[in-house]
Protein backbone atom coordinates (compact mmCIF):
# COMPACT_ATOMS: atom_id res chain seq x y z
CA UNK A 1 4.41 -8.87 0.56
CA UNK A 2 7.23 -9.27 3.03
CA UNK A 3 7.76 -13.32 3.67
CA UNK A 4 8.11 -12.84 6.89
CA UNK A 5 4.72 -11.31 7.88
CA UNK A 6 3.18 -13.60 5.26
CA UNK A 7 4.83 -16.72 7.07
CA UNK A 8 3.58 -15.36 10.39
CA UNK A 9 -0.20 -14.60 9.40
CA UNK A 10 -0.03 -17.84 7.82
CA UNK A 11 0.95 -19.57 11.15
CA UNK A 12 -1.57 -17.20 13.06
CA UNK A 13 -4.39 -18.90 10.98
CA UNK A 14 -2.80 -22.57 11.31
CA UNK A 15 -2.38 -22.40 14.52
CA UNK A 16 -5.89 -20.89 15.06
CA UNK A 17 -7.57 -23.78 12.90
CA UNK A 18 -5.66 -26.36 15.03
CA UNK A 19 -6.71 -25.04 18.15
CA UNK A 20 -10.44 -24.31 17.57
CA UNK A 21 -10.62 -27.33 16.16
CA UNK A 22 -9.06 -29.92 17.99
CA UNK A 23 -9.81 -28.50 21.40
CA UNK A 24 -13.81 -28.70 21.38
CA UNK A 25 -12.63 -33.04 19.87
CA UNK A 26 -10.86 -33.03 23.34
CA UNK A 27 -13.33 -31.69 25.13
CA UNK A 28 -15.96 -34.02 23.43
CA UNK A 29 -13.82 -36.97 24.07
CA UNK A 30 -14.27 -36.75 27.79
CA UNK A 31 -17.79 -36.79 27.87
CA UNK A 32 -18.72 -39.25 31.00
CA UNK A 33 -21.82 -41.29 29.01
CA UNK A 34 -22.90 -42.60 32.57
CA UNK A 35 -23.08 -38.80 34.06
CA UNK A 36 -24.86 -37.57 30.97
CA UNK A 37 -27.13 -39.72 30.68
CA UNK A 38 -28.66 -39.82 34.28
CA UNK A 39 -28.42 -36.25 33.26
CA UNK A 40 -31.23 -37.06 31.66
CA UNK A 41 -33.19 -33.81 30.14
CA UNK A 42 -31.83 -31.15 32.30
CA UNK A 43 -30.81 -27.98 31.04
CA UNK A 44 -29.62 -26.73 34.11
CA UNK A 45 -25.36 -25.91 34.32
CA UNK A 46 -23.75 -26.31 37.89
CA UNK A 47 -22.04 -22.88 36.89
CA UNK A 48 -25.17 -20.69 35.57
CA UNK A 49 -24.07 -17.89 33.94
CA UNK A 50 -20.80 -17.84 35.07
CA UNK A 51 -17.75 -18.01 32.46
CA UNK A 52 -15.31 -19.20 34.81
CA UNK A 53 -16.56 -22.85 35.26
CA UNK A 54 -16.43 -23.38 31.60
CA UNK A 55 -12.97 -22.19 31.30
CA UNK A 56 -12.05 -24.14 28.21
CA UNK A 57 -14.67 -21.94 25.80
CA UNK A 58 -13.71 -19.02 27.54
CA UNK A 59 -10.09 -19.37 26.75
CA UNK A 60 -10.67 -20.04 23.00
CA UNK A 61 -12.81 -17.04 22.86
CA UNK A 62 -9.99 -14.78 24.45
CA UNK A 63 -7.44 -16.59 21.90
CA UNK A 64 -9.66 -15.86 19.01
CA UNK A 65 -10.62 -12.08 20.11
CA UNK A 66 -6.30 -11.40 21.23
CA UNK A 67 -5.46 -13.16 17.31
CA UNK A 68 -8.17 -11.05 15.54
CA UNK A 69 -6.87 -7.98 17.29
CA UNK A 70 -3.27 -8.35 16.19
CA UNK A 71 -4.40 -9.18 12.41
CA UNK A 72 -6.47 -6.06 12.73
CA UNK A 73 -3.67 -4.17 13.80
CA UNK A 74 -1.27 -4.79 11.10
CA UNK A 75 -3.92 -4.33 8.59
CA UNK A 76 -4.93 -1.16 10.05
CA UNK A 77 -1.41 -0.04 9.75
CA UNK A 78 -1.16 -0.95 5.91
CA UNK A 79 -4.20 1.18 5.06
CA UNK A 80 -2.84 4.16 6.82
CA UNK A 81 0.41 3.48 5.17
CA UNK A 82 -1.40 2.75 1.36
CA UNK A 83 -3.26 6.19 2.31
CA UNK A 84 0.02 7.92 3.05
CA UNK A 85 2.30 6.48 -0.06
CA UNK A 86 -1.04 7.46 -2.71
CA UNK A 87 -0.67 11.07 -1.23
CA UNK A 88 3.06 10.95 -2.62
CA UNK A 89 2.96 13.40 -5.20
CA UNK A 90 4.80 11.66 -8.62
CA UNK A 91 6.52 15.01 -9.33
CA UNK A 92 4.27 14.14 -12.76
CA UNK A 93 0.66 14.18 -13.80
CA UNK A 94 -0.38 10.81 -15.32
CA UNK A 95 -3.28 11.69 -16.34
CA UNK A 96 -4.33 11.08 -20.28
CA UNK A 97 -0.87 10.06 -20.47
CA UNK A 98 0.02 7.31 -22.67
CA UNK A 99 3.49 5.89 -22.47
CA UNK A 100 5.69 3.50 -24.78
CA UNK A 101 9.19 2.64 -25.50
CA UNK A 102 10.46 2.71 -29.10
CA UNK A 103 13.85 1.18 -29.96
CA UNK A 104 15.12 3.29 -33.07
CA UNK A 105 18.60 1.49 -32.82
CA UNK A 106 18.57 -0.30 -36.30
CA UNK A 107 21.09 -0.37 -38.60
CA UNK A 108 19.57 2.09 -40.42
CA UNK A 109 19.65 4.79 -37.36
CA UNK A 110 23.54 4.35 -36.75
CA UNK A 111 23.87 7.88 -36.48
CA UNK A 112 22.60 10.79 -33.87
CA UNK A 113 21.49 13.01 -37.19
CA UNK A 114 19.83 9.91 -37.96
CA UNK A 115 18.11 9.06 -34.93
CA UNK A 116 16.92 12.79 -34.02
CA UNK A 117 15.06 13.05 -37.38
CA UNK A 118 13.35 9.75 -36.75
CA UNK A 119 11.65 10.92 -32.98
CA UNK A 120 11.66 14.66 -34.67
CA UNK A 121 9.46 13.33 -37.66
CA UNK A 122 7.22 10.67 -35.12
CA UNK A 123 6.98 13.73 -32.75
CA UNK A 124 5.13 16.00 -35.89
CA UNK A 125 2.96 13.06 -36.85
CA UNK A 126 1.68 11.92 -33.04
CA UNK A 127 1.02 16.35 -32.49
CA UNK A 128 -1.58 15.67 -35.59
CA UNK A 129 -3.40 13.24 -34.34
CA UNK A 130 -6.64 13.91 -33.12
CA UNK A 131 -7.13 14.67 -29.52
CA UNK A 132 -3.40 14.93 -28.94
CA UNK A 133 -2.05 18.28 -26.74
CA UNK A 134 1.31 16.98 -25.89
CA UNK A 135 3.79 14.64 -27.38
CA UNK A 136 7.69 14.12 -25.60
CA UNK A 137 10.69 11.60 -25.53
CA UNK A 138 12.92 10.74 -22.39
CA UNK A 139 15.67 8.30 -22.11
CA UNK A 140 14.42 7.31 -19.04
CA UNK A 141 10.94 7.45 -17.77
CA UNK A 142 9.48 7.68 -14.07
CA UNK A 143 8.29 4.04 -12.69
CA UNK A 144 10.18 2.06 -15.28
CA UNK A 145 13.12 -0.69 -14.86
CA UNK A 146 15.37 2.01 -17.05
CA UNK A 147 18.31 3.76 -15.33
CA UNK A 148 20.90 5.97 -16.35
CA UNK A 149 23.15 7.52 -14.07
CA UNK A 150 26.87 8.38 -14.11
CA UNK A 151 29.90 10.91 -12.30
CA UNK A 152 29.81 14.41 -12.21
CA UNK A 153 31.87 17.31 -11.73
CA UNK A 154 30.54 20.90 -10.32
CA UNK A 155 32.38 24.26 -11.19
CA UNK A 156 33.83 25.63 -8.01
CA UNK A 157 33.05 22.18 -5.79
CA UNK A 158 35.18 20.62 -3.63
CA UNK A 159 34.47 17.77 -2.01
CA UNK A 160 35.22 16.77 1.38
CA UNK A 161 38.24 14.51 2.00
CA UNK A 162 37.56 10.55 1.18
CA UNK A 163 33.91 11.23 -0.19
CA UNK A 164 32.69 8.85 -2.75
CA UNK A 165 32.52 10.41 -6.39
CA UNK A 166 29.25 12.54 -6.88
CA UNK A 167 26.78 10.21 -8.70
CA UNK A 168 23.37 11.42 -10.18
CA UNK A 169 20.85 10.09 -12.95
CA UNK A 170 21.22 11.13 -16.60
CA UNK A 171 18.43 11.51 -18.75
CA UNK A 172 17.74 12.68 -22.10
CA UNK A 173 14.95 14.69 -22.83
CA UNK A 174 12.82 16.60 -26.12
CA UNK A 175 11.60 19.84 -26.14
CA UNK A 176 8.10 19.23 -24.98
CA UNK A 177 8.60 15.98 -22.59
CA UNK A 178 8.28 18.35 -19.41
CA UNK A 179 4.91 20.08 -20.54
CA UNK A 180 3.74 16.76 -21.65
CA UNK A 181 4.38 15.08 -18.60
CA UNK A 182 3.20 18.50 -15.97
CA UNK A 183 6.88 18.74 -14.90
CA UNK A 184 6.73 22.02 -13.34
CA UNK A 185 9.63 24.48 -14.11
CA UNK A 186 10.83 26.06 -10.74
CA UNK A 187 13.89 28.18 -12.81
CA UNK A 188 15.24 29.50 -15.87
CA UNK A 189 13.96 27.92 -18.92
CA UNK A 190 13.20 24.26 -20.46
CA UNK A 191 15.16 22.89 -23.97
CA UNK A 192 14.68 25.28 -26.73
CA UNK A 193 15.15 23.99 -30.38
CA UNK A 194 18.53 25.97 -30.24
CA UNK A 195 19.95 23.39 -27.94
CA UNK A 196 21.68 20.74 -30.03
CA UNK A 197 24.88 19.19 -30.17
CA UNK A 198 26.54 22.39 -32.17
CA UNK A 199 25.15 25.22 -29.54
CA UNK A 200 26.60 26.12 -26.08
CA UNK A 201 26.13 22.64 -23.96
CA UNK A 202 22.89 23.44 -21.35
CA UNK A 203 21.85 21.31 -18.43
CA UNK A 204 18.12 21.15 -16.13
CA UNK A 205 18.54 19.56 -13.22
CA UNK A 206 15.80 19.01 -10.68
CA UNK A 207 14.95 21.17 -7.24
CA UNK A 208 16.89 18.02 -5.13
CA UNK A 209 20.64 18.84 -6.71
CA UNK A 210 19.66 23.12 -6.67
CA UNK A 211 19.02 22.52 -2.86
CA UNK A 212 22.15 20.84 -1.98
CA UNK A 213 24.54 22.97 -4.05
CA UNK A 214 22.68 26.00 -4.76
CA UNK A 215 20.21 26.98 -1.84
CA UNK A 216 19.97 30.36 -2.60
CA UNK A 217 17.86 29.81 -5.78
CA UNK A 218 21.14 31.02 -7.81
CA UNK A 219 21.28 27.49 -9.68
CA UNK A 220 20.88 28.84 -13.21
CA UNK A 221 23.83 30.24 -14.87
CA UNK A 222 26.37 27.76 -12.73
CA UNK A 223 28.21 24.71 -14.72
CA UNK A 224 28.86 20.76 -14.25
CA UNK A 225 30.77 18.38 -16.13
CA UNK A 226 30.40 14.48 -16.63
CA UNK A 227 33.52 14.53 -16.25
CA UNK A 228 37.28 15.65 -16.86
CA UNK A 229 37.51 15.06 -20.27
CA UNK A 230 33.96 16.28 -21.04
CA UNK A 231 32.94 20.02 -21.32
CA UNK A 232 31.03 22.13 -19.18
CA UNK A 233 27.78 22.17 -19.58
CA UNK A 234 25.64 25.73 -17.89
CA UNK A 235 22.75 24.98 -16.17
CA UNK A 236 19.74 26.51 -17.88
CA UNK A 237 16.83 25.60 -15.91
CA UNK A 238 15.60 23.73 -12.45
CA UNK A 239 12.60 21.50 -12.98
CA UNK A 240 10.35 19.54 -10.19
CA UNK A 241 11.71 16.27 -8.39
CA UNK A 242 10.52 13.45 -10.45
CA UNK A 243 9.40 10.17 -8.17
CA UNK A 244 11.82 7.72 -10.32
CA UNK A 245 12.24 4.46 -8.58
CA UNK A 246 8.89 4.09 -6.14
CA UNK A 247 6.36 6.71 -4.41
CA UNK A 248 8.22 5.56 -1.13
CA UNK A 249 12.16 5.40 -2.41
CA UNK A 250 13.94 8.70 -2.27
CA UNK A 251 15.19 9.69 -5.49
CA UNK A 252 18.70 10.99 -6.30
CA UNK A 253 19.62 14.00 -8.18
CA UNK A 254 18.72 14.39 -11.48
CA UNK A 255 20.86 15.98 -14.54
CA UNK A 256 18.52 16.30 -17.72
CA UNK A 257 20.46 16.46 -21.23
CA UNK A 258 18.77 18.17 -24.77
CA UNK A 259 17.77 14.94 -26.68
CA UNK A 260 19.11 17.29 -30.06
CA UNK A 261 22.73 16.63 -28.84
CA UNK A 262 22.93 13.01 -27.11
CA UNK A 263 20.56 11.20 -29.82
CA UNK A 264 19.80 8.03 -27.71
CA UNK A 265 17.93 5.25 -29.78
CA UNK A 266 16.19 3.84 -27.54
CA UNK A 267 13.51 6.38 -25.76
CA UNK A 268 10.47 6.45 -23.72
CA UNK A 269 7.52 8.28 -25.42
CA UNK A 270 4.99 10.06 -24.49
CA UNK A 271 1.65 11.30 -25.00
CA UNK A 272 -1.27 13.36 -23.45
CA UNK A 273 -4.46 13.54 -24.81
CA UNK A 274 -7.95 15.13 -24.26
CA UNK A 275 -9.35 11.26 -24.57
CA UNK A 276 -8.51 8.20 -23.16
CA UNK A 277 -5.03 7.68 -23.07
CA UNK A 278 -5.15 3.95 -23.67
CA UNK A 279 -7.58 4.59 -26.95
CA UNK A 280 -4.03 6.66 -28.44
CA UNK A 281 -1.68 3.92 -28.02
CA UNK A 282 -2.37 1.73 -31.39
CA UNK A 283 -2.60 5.50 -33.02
CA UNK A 284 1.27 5.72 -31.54
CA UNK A 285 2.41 2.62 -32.74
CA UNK A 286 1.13 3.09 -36.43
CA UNK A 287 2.95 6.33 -36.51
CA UNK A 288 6.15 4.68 -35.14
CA UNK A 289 5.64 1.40 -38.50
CA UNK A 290 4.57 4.81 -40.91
CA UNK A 291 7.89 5.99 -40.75
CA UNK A 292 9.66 2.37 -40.06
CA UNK A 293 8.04 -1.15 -40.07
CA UNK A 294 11.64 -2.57 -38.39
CA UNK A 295 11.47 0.14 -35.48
CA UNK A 296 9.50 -2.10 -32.17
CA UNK A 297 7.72 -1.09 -29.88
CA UNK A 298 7.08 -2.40 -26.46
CA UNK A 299 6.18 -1.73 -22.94
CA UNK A 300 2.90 0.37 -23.56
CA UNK A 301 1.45 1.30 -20.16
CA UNK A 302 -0.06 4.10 -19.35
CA UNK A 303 1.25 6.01 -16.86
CA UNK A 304 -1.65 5.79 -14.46
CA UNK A 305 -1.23 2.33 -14.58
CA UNK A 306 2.39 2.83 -14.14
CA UNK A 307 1.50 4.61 -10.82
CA UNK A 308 -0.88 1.79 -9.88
CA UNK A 309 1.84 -0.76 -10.52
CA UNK A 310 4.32 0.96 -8.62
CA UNK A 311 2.30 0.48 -5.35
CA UNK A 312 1.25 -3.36 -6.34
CA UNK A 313 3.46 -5.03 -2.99
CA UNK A 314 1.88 -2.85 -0.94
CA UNK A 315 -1.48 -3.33 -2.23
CA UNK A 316 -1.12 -6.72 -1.98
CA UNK A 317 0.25 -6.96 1.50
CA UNK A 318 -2.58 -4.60 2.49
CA UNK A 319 -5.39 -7.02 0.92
CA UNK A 320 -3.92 -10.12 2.15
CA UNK A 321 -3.38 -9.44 5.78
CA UNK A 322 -6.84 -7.44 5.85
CA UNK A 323 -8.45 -10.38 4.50
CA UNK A 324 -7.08 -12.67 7.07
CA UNK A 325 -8.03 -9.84 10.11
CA UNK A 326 -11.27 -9.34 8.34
CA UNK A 327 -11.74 -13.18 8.71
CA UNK A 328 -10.57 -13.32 12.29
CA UNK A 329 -12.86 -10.74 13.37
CA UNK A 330 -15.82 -12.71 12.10
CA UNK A 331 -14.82 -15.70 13.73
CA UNK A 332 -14.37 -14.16 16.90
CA UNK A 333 -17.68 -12.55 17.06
CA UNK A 334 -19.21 -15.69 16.36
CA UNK A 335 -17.18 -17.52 18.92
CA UNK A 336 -18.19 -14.61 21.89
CA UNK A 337 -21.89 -14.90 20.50
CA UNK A 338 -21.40 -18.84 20.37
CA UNK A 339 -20.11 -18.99 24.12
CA UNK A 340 -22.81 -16.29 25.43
CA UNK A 341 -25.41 -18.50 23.43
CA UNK A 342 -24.58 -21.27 25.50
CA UNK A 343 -24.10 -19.62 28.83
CA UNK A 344 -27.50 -18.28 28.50
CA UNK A 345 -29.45 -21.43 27.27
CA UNK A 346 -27.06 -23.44 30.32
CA UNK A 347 -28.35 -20.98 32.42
CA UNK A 348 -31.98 -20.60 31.92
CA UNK A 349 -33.32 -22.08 35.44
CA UNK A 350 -31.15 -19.67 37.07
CA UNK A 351 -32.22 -16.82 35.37
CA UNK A 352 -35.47 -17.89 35.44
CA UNK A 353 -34.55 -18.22 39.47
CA UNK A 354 -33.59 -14.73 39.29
CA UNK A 355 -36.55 -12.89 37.28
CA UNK A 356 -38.90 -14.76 40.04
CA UNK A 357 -37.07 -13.60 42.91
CA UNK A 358 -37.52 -10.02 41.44
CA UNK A 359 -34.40 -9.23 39.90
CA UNK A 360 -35.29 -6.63 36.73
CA UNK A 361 -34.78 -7.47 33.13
CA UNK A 362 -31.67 -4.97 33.06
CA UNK A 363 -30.23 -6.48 35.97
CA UNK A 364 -30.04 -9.75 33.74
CA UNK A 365 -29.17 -7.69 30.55
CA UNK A 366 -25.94 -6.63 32.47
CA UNK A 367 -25.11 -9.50 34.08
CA UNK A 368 -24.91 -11.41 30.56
CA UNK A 369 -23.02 -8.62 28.99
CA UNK A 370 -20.31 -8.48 32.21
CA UNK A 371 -19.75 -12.20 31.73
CA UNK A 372 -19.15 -11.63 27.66
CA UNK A 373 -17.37 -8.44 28.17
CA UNK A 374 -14.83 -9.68 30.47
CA UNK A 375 -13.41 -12.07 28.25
CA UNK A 376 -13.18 -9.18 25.50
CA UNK A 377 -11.19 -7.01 27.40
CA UNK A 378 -8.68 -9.97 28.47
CA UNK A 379 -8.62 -10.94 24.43
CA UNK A 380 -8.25 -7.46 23.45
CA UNK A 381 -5.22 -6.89 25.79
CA UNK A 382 -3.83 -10.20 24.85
CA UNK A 383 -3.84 -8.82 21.10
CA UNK A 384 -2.39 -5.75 21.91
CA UNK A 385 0.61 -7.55 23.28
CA UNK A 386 0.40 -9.66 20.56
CA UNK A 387 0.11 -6.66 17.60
CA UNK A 388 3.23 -5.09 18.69
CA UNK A 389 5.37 -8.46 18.01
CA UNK A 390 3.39 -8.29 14.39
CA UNK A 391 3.80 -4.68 13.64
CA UNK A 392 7.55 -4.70 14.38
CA UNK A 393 8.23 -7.81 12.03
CA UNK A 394 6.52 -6.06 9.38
CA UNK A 395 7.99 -1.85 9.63
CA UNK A 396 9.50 -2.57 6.27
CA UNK A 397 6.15 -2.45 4.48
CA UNK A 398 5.38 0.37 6.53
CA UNK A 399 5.38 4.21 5.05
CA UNK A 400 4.91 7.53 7.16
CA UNK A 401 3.37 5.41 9.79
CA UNK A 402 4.86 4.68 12.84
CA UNK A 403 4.91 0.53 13.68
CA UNK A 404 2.99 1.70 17.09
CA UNK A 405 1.03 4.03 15.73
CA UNK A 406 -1.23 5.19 19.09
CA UNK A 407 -4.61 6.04 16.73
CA UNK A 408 -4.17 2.51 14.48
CA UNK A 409 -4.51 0.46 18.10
CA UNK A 410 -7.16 2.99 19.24
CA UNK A 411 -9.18 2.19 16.49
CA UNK A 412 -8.72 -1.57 16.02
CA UNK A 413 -9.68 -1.71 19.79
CA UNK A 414 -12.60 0.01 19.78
CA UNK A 415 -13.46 -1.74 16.84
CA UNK A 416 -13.52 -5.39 18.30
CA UNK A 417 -15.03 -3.87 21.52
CA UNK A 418 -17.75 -3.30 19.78
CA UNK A 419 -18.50 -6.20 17.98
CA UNK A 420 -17.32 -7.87 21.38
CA UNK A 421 -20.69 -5.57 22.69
CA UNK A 422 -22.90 -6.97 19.54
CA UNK A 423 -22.05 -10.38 19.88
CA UNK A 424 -22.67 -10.13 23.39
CA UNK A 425 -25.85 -8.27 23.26
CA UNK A 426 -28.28 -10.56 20.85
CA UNK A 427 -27.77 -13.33 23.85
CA UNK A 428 -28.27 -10.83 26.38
CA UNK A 429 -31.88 -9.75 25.04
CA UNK A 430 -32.49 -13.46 24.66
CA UNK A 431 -32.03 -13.72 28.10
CA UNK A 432 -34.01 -10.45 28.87
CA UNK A 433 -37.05 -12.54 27.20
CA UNK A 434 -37.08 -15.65 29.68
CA UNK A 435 -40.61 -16.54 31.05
CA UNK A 436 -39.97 -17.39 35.04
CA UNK A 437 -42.82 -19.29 34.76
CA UNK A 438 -42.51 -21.77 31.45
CA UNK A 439 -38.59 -22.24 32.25
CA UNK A 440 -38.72 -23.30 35.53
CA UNK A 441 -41.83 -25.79 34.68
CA UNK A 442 -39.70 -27.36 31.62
CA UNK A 443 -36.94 -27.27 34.53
């Protein structure tokens, strides 16, 4: 969660605590003993049911309605945006996808010939076991800490004047990592068993670098270079934009490379199954010690749970500040309820007054309602003031959803209204229930 909005909400409930709780101290602190006592066992209030001579409870409520508001706000906006970023697709399905990284860089595997048999072999045992549809390896995988990225050179390309060297990722991939993952191919072909480090050089590369250079769809066929001294490499296929850093971070191009010629050692595997991916993973890593007890393994995840951890800040900024608003909101309904409570118990003789004079029970209804409402509406424009300031600090955390998002403060508004209208109501119909007769007798 951004520090900043945490350090804010964290103030916004300080300061709130302080407030409600040293002003009613204050208040109490004042008492005249002489006045109250002659006061004797009156009930009556010189104000009746009007707000405006107690102005101190009044103002608290409005405080505590315009602070509940502007927590609402920002959490509302964090939902929307948690909505928005889950839409993202991955550019990958997770599901039944177990994940794992697997460090054949031993002594032993000093060699590419080396290291291709050992993933070639662990790819044939995984395909037996049972349940298994899929099995892959990439250097890199989507929602990991790995990166690989480097220069590149295209056929026929000229950049402009003073532009920075064209950088894109570099990854490493087997034959079957792009079925076993869902990458869709949008051109040409995938990695064939032909492609190795003694065929013609091929490249994929993903829709993102085909739009910029090739918009026509006439990507296949064209060739890039790592650079000068390296040979050209023809593009053989265009695969799906893979979400590599974050659902909400733009990725950069992406050049994929036949694992048969660039033998990495250390490489992301994975697997789909019909079952439960996580059920697989021990099956994996017995595979990985069958063929070599000195080869680890580490950083098993599926990638579900990759997904899930990807969105973790947001989550927990979204939890947090709805917690706090969630909080806020109740103690501003019971503050209105607590304040029309009192109004209406202050007041009893005068509504009692009132019902005997021949005013109707709905007449008092509204009347008790007005008083409660008003202070609602001055709270709940108070907090919309207030939720801009809130919103703006935290746009960072924000994603596809505008800081002043029109339906986020609808909503929140209408919201407190109506617990605003609840709170105000259960007073009201106590009010509604006054005997003329028995109040003004105890009166």
């Amino acid at each position: 969660m951004d520090f900043r909005v945490l350090a804010f909400t964290l103030a916004i409930s300080l300061l709130t605590g302080i407030i409600f709780g040293l002003a009613p101290a204050l208040r109490a602190s004042r008492v005249d003993l002489n006045t109250t006592l002659k006061a004797g066992g009156r009930t009556s209030h010189s104000g009746g049911l009007n707000v405006k001579h107690d102005k101190l409870r009044g103002a608290l409520v409005i405080a505590e309605l315009a602070l509940s508001l502007t927590l609402l706000a920002g959490a509302g906006l964090l939902v929307r945006s948690f909505v928005r970023l889950l839409s993202v697709p991955p550019g990958f399905n997770p599901e039944g996808v177990i994940s794992m990284q697997v460090a054949a860089g031993v002594p032993k595997y000093n060699s590419r010939p080396k290291r291709v048999q050992f993933y070639d072999e662990l790819a044939e045992r995984v395909r037996n076991l049972p349940g298994v549809t899929g099995f892959g390896a990439a250097s890199v995988l989507p929602l990991t800490p790995a990166i690989g990225w480097g220069g590149m050179e295209i056929e026929g390309y000229v950049p402009p004047k003073d532009a920075p060297e064209l950088q894109v990722d570099k990854r490493s991939a087997t034959l079957d990592y792009f079925r076993t993952m869902s990458i869709p191919l949008l051109q040409g072909r995938f990695f064939t068993s032909a492609d190795t480090d003694k065929s013609q050089p091929v490249v994929l590369i993903d829709q993102k670098m085909a739009d910029r250079f090739w918009p026509k769809g006439d990507a296949v066929g064209k060739r890039i270079r790592q650079g000068d001294k390296e040979p050209w490499q023809t593009i053989a296929g265009v695969v799906g934009v893979v979400k590599q850093y974050g659902l909400d971070i733009d990725t950069k191009m992406v050049t994929y490379f036949p694992y048969a010629a660039w033998g990495n050692g250390q490489m992301y595997v994975v697997a789909h199954t019909t079952g439960d991916p996580a059920a697989l993973a021990n099956s994996i890593v017995e595979q990985v010690h069958g063929i070599d007890a000195d080869v680890p393994v580490f950083e098993i995840a599926t990638m579900q749970q990759r997904v899930h951890d990807s969105v973790a800040r947001q989550r927990f900024a979204m939890t947090m500040l709805g917690a706090f608003a969630g909080f806020a909101m109740i103690l501003a309904a019971i503050g209105i309820y607590g304040v029309m409570s009192f109004l209406v118990t202050q007041g009893t003789s005068d509504i009692a007054i009132r019902m005997a004079l021949g005013a109707q029970r709905r007449r008092i209804l509204a009347l008790v309602l007005r008083q409660g409402m008003g202070l609602a509406l001055i709270g709940i424009a108070a907090g919309l003031a207030g939720a801009l300031s809130l919103t703006h600090v935290m746009s960072g955390l924000l994603f596809g959803v505008s800081a002043t998002d029109p339906a986020t403060f609808a909503g929140v508004a209408i919201l407190l209204t109506l617990v605003a209208v609840a709170a105000c109501y259960f007073p009201a119909r106590r009010a509604m229930r006054v005997d003329p007769m028995v109040a003004l007798r105890i009166e």
